[in-house]
Protein backbone atom coordinates (compact mmCIF):
# COMPACT_ATOMS: atom_id res chain seq x y z
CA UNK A 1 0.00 0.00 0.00
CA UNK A 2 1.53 3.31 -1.17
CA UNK A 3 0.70 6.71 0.78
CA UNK A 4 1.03 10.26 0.52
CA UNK A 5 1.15 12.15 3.79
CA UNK A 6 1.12 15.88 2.97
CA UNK A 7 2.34 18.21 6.13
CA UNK A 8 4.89 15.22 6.56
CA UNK A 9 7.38 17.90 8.46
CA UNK A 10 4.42 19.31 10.69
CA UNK A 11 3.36 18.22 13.96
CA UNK A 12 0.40 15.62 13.19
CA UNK A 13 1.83 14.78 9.84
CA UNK A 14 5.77 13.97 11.39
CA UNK A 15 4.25 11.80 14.28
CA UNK A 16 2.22 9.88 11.64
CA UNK A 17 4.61 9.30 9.20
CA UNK A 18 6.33 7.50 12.18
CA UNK A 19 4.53 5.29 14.12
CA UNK A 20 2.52 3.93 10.19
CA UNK A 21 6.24 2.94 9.20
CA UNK A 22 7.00 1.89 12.69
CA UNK A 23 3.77 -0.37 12.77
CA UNK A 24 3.93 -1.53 9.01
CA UNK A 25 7.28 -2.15 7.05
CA UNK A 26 4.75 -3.37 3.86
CA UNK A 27 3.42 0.42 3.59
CA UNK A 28 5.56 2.72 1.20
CA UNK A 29 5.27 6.47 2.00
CA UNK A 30 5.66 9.52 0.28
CA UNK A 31 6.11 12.63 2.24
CA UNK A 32 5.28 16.42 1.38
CA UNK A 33 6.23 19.55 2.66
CA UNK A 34 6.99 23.13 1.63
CA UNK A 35 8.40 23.83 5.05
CA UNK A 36 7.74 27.10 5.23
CA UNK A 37 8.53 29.44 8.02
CA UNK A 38 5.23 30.13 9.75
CA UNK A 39 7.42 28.90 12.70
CA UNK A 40 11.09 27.88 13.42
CA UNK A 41 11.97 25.94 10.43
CA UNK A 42 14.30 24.10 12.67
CA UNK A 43 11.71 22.33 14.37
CA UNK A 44 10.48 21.15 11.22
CA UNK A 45 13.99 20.33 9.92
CA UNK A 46 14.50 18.23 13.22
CA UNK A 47 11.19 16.38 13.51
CA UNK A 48 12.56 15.60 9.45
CA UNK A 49 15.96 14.14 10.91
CA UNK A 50 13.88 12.05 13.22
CA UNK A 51 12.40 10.17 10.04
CA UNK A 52 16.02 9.99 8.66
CA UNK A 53 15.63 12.87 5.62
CA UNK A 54 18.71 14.99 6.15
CA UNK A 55 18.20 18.46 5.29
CA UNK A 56 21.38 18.50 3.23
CA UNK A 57 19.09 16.17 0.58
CA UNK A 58 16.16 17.99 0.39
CA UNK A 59 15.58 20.00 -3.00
CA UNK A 60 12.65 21.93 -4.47
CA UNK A 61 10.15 18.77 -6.07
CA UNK A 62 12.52 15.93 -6.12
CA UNK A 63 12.48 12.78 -3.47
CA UNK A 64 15.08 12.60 -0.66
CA UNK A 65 15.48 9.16 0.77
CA UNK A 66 15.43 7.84 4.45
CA UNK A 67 18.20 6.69 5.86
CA UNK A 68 16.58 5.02 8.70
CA UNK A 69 13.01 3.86 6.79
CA UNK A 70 13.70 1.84 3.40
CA UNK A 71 10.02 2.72 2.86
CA UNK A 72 10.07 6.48 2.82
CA UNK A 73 10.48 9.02 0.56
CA UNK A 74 10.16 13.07 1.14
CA UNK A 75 9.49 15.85 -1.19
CA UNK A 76 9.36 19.22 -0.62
CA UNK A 77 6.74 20.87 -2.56
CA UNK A 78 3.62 23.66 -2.61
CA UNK A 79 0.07 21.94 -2.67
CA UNK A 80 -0.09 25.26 -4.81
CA UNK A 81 2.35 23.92 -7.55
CA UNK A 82 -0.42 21.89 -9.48
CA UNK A 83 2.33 20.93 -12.04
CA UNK A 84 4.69 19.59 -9.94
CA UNK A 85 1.77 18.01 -7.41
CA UNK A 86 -0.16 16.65 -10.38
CA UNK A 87 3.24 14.81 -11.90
CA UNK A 88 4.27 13.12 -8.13
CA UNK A 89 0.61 11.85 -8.24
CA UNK A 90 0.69 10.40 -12.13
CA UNK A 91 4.11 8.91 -11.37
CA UNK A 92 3.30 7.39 -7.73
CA UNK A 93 -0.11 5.70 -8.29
CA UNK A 94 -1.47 6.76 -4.49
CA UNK A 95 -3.42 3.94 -2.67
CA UNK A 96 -4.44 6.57 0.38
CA UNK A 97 -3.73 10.14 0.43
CA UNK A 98 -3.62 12.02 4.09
CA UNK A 99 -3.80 15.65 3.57
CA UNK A 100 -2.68 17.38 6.73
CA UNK A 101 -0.61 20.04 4.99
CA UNK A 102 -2.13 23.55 5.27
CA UNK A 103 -1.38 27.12 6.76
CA UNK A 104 -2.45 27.13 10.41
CA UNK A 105 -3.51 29.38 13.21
CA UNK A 106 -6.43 31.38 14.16
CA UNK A 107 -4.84 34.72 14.71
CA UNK A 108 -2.16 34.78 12.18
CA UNK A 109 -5.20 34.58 9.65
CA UNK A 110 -6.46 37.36 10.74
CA UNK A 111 -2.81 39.59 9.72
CA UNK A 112 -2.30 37.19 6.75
CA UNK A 113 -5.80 36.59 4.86
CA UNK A 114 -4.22 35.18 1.39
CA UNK A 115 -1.92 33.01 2.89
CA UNK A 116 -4.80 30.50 3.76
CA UNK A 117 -6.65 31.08 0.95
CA UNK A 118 -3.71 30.18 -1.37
CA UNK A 119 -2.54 27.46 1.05
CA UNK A 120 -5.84 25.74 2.41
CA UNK A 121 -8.54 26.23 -0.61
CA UNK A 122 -6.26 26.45 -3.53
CA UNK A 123 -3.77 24.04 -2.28
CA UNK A 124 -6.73 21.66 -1.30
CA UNK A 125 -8.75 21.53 -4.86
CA UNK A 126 -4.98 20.87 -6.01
CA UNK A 127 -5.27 17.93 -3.86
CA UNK A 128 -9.12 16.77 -5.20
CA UNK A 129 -8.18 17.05 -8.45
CA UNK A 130 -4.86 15.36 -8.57
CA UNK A 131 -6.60 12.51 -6.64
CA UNK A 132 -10.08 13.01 -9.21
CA UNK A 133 -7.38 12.43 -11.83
CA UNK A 134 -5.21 9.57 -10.47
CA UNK A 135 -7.76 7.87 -8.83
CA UNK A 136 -7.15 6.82 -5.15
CA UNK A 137 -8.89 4.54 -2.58
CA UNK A 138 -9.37 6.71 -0.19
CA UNK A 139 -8.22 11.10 0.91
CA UNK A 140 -8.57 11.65 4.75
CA UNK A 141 -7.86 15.68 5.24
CA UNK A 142 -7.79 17.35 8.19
CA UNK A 143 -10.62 19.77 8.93
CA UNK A 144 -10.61 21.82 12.52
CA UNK A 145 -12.95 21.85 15.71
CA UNK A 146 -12.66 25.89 14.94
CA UNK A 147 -15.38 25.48 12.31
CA UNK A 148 -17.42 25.22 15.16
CA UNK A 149 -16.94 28.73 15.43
CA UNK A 150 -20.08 30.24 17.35
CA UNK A 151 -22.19 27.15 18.39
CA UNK A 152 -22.83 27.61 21.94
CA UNK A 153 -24.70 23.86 22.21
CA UNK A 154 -21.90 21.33 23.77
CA UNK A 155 -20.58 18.73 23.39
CA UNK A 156 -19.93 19.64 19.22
CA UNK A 157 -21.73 17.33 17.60
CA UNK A 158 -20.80 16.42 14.05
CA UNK A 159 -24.36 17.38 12.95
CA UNK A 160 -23.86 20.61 14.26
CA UNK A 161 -24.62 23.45 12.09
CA UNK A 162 -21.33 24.92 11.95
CA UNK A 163 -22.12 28.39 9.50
CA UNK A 164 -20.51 30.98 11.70
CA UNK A 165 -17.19 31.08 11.58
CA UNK A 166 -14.91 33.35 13.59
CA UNK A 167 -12.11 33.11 11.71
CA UNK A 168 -11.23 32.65 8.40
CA UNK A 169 -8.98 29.78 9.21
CA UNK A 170 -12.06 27.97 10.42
CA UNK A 171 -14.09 28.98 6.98
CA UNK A 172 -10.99 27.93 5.11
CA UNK A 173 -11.51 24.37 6.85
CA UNK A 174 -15.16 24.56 6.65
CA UNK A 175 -14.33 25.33 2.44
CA UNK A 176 -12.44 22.32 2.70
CA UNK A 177 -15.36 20.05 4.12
CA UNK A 178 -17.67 21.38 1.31
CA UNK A 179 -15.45 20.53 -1.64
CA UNK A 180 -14.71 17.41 -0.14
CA UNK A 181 -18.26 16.96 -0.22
CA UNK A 182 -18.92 18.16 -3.79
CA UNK A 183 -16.01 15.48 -4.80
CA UNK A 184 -17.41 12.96 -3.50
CA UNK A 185 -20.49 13.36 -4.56
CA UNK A 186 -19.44 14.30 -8.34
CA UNK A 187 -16.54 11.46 -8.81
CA UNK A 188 -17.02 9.13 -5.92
CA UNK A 189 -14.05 9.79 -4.18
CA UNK A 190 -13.79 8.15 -1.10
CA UNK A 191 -13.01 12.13 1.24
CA UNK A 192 -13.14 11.40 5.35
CA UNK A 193 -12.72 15.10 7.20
CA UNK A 194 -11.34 14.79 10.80
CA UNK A 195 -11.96 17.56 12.54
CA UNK A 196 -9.31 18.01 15.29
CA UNK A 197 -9.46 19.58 18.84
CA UNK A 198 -6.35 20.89 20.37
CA UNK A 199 -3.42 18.55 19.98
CA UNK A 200 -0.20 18.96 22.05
CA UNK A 201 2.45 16.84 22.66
CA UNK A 202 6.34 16.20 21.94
CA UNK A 203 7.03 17.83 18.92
CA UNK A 204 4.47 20.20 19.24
CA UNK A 205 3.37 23.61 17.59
CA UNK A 206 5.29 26.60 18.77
CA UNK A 207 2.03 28.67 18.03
CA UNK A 208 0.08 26.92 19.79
CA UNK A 209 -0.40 27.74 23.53
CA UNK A 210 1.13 24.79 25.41
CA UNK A 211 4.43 25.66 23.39
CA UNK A 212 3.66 29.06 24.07
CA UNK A 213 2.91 28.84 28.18
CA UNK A 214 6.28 26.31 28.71
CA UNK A 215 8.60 28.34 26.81
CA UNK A 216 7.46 31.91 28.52
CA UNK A 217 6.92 29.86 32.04
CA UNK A 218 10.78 27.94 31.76
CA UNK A 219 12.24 31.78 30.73
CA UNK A 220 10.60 33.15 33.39
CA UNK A 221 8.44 35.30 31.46
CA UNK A 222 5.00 36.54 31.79
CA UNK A 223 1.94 33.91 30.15
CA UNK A 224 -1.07 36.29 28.37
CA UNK A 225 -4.51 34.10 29.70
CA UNK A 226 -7.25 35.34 27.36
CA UNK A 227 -10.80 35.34 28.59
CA UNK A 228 -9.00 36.07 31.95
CA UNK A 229 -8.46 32.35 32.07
CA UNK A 230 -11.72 31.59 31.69
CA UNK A 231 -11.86 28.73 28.85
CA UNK A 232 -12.48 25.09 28.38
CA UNK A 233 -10.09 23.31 25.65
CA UNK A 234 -10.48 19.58 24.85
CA UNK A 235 -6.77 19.17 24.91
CA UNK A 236 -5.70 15.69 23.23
CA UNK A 237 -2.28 14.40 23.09
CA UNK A 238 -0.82 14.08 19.57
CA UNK A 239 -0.67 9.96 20.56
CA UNK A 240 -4.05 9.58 21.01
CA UNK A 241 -5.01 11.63 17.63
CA UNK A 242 -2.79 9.30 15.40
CA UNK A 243 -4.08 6.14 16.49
CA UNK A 244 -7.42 7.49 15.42
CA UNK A 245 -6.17 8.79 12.07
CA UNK A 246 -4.51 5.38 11.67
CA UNK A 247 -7.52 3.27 11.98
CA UNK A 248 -9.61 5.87 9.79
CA UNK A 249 -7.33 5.31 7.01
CA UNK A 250 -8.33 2.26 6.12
CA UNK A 251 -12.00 2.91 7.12
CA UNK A 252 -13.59 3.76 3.73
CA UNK A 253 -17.32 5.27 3.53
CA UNK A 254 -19.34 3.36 2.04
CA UNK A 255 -22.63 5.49 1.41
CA UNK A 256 -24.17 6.95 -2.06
CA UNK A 257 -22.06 9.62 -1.64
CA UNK A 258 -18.58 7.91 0.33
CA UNK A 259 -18.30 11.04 2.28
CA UNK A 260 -17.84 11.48 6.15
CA UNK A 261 -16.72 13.81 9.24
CA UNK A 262 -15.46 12.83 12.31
CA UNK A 263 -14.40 15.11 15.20
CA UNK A 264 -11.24 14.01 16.88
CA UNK A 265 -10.14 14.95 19.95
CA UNK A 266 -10.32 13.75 24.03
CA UNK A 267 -14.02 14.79 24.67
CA UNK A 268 -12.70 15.68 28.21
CA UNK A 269 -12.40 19.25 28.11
CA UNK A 270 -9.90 21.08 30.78
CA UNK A 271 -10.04 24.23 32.02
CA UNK A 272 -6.78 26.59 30.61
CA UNK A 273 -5.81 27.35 34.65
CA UNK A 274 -5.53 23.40 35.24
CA UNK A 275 -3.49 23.04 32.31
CA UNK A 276 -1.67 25.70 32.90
CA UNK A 277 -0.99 24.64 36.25
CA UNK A 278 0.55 20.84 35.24
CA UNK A 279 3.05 22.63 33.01
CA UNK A 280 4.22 24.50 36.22
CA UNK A 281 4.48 21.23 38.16
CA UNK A 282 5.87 19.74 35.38
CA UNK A 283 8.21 22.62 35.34
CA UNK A 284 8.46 23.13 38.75
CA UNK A 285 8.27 26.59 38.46
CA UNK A 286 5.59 28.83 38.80
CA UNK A 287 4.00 31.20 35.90
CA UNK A 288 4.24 34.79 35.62
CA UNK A 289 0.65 35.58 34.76
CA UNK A 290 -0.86 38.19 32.92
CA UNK A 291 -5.09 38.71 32.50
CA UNK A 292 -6.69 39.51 29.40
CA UNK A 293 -9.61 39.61 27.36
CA UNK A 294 -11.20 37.71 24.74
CA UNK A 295 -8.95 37.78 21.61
CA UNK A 296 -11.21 38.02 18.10
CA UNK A 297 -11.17 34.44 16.14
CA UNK A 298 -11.11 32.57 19.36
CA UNK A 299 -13.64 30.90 21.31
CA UNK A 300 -14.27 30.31 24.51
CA UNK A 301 -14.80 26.31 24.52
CA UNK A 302 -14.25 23.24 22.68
CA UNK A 303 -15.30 19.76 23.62
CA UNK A 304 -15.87 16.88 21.19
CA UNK A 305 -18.37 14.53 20.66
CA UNK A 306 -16.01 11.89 19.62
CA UNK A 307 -19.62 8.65 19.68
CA UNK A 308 -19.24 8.29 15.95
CA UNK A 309 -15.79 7.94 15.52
CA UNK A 310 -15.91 5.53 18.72
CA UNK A 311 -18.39 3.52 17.06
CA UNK A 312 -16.83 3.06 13.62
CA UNK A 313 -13.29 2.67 14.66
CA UNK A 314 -13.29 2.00 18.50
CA UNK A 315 -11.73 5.53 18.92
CA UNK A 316 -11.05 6.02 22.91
CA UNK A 317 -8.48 8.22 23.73
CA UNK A 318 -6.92 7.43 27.22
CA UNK A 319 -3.53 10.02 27.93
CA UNK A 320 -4.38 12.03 30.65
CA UNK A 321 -3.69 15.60 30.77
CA UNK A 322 -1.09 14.65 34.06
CA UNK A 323 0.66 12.08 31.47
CA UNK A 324 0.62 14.06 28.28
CA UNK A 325 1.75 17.53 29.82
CA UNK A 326 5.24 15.62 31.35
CA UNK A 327 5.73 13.83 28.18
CA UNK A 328 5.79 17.03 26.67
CA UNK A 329 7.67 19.24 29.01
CA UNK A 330 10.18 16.28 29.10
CA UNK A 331 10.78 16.29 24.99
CA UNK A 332 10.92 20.18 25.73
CA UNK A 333 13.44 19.72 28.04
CA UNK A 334 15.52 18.01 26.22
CA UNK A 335 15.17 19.58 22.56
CA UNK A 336 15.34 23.10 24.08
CA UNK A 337 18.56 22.39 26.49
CA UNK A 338 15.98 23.97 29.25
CA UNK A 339 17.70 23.77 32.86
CA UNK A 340 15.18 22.73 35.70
């Protein structure tokens, strides 16, 4: 079985790539990246040295080898770049594509409109119609809980109206669900949307606020809690997440129209003080905090309804927040040179 994993140097996509290779030595797969520098490229570059692609390799479009999996293959590349992106998909013959390559984060949308627009609706009908084109079993994409945007009903429910974004990084994954849809529906393409709810863990975002809180918190610098601290997150740790995205790979709808949408995530959600407070004990060191409001795009909770995606895959995350916070401040600790 031969897959593409877009994102391969981001967080989901790295930790992926990994443990499918680690599991399965008959899979083949085909990583893509452009590796831009929305954050530290060197995180990126590193998480890529875990997998064995040395940075030295890497050129513009053409496949660097592992060194430590026989089985994989990287290419850095634009989902943009339909030339190049419809070529690697003629040549390769894709059994499954995982799309989890696309421009992230709430607030940087907000200073940097075209960037997701280019990245996240462009680069994604890129991705439909290389895979309407070179036919594949099956594209799993990743969508956001953020399209949940205003719905004040909880737990999010996958049959949820979800028509009021607050940002456009969560229309830009809502887009996403809708073409999916319209593929589906027009070529029978086999399109599964997993809608995902606050992963952290080793190897983590440095956007995102678990990065954000450790590295201000082990510099001794002052922590900005939005909402005054008062929010919910339904925090899942990044192991939990790929076994699900594992076992909906090979989980292929089988409806009229082989379309689904799962939502993803730990359906426990924690409040941002108790989170906050197991990276200081984790840290052993006490936050410098700082009180402020509501920023725009965000929300002020997110908890999952996970029932379908524990019913058609026996999805049950089980990391607590205790477990997953030291696992991360450890693999912090240690990529960062951080003294305790």
């Amino acid at each position: 079985m031969k897959l593409l994993i877009t994102g391969t140097a981001g967080f989901i996509g790295y930790v992926l790539t990994r443990k499918l290779l680690e599991l399965n030595t008959n899979i083949e797969i085909i990583g893509l990246d452009n590796i831009n520098d929305y954050y530290d490229v060197r995180l990126k570059y590193g998480r890529l040295h875990q997998l064995g692609i040395n940075g030295k390799d890497i050129e513009h479009g053409k496949k660097a080898s592992s060194s430590i999996f026989p089985n994989l293959s990287f290419v850095k590349l634009d989902l943009e770049d339909k030339t190049n992106l419809d070529k690697l998909f003629s040549d390769e013959k894709f059994d499954i594509v995982c799309n989890l390559a696309a421009q992230a984060g709430v607030r940087y949308s907000i200073e940097n409109p075209y960037a997701y627009i280019n990245s996240n609706i462009v680069g994604f009908l890129n991705i439909l119609e290389a895979c309407r084109h070179n036919p594949v079993k099956h594209l799993v994409y990743a969508s956001s809980s953020s399209v949940y945007g205003m719905n004040e009903k909880v737990p999010f429910s996958e049959e949820d109206k979800v028509d009021s974004p607050v940002s456009l990084y969560a229309a830009s994954k809502k887009s996403n669900e809708l073409m999916a849809h319209a593929y589906s529906n027009l070529y029978k393409i086999p399109t599964t949307g997993l809608r995902f709810f606050t992963v952290y863990g080793p190897w983590g975002r440095p956007d995102m606020a678990p990065f954000l809180f450790t590295k201000a918190i082990a510099n001794g610098d002052e922590i900005k809690i939005f909402n005054n601290g008062n929010m919910l997150r339904d925090f899942t740790y990044i192991d939990d997440i790929v076994d699900g995205i594992i076992k909906v790979l090979t989980h292929i709808p089988q409806q009229d129209i082989p379309y689904k949408i799962y939502n993803i995530g730990n359906s426990t959600p924690v409040k941002l003080m108790d989170f906050i407070n197991e990276i200081e004990v984790a840290l052993n060191k006490e936050a410098k905090k700082v009180f402020l409001p509501m920023q725009p795009g965000d929300v002020y909770q997110t908890y999952a309804d996970t029932s379908q995606l524990e019913n058609d895959v026996n999805f049950k995350p089980n990391t607590s927040i205790k477990d997953g916070v030291k696992s991360f401040i450890d693999w912090y600790i240690d990529f960062y040179k951080v003294t305790k």
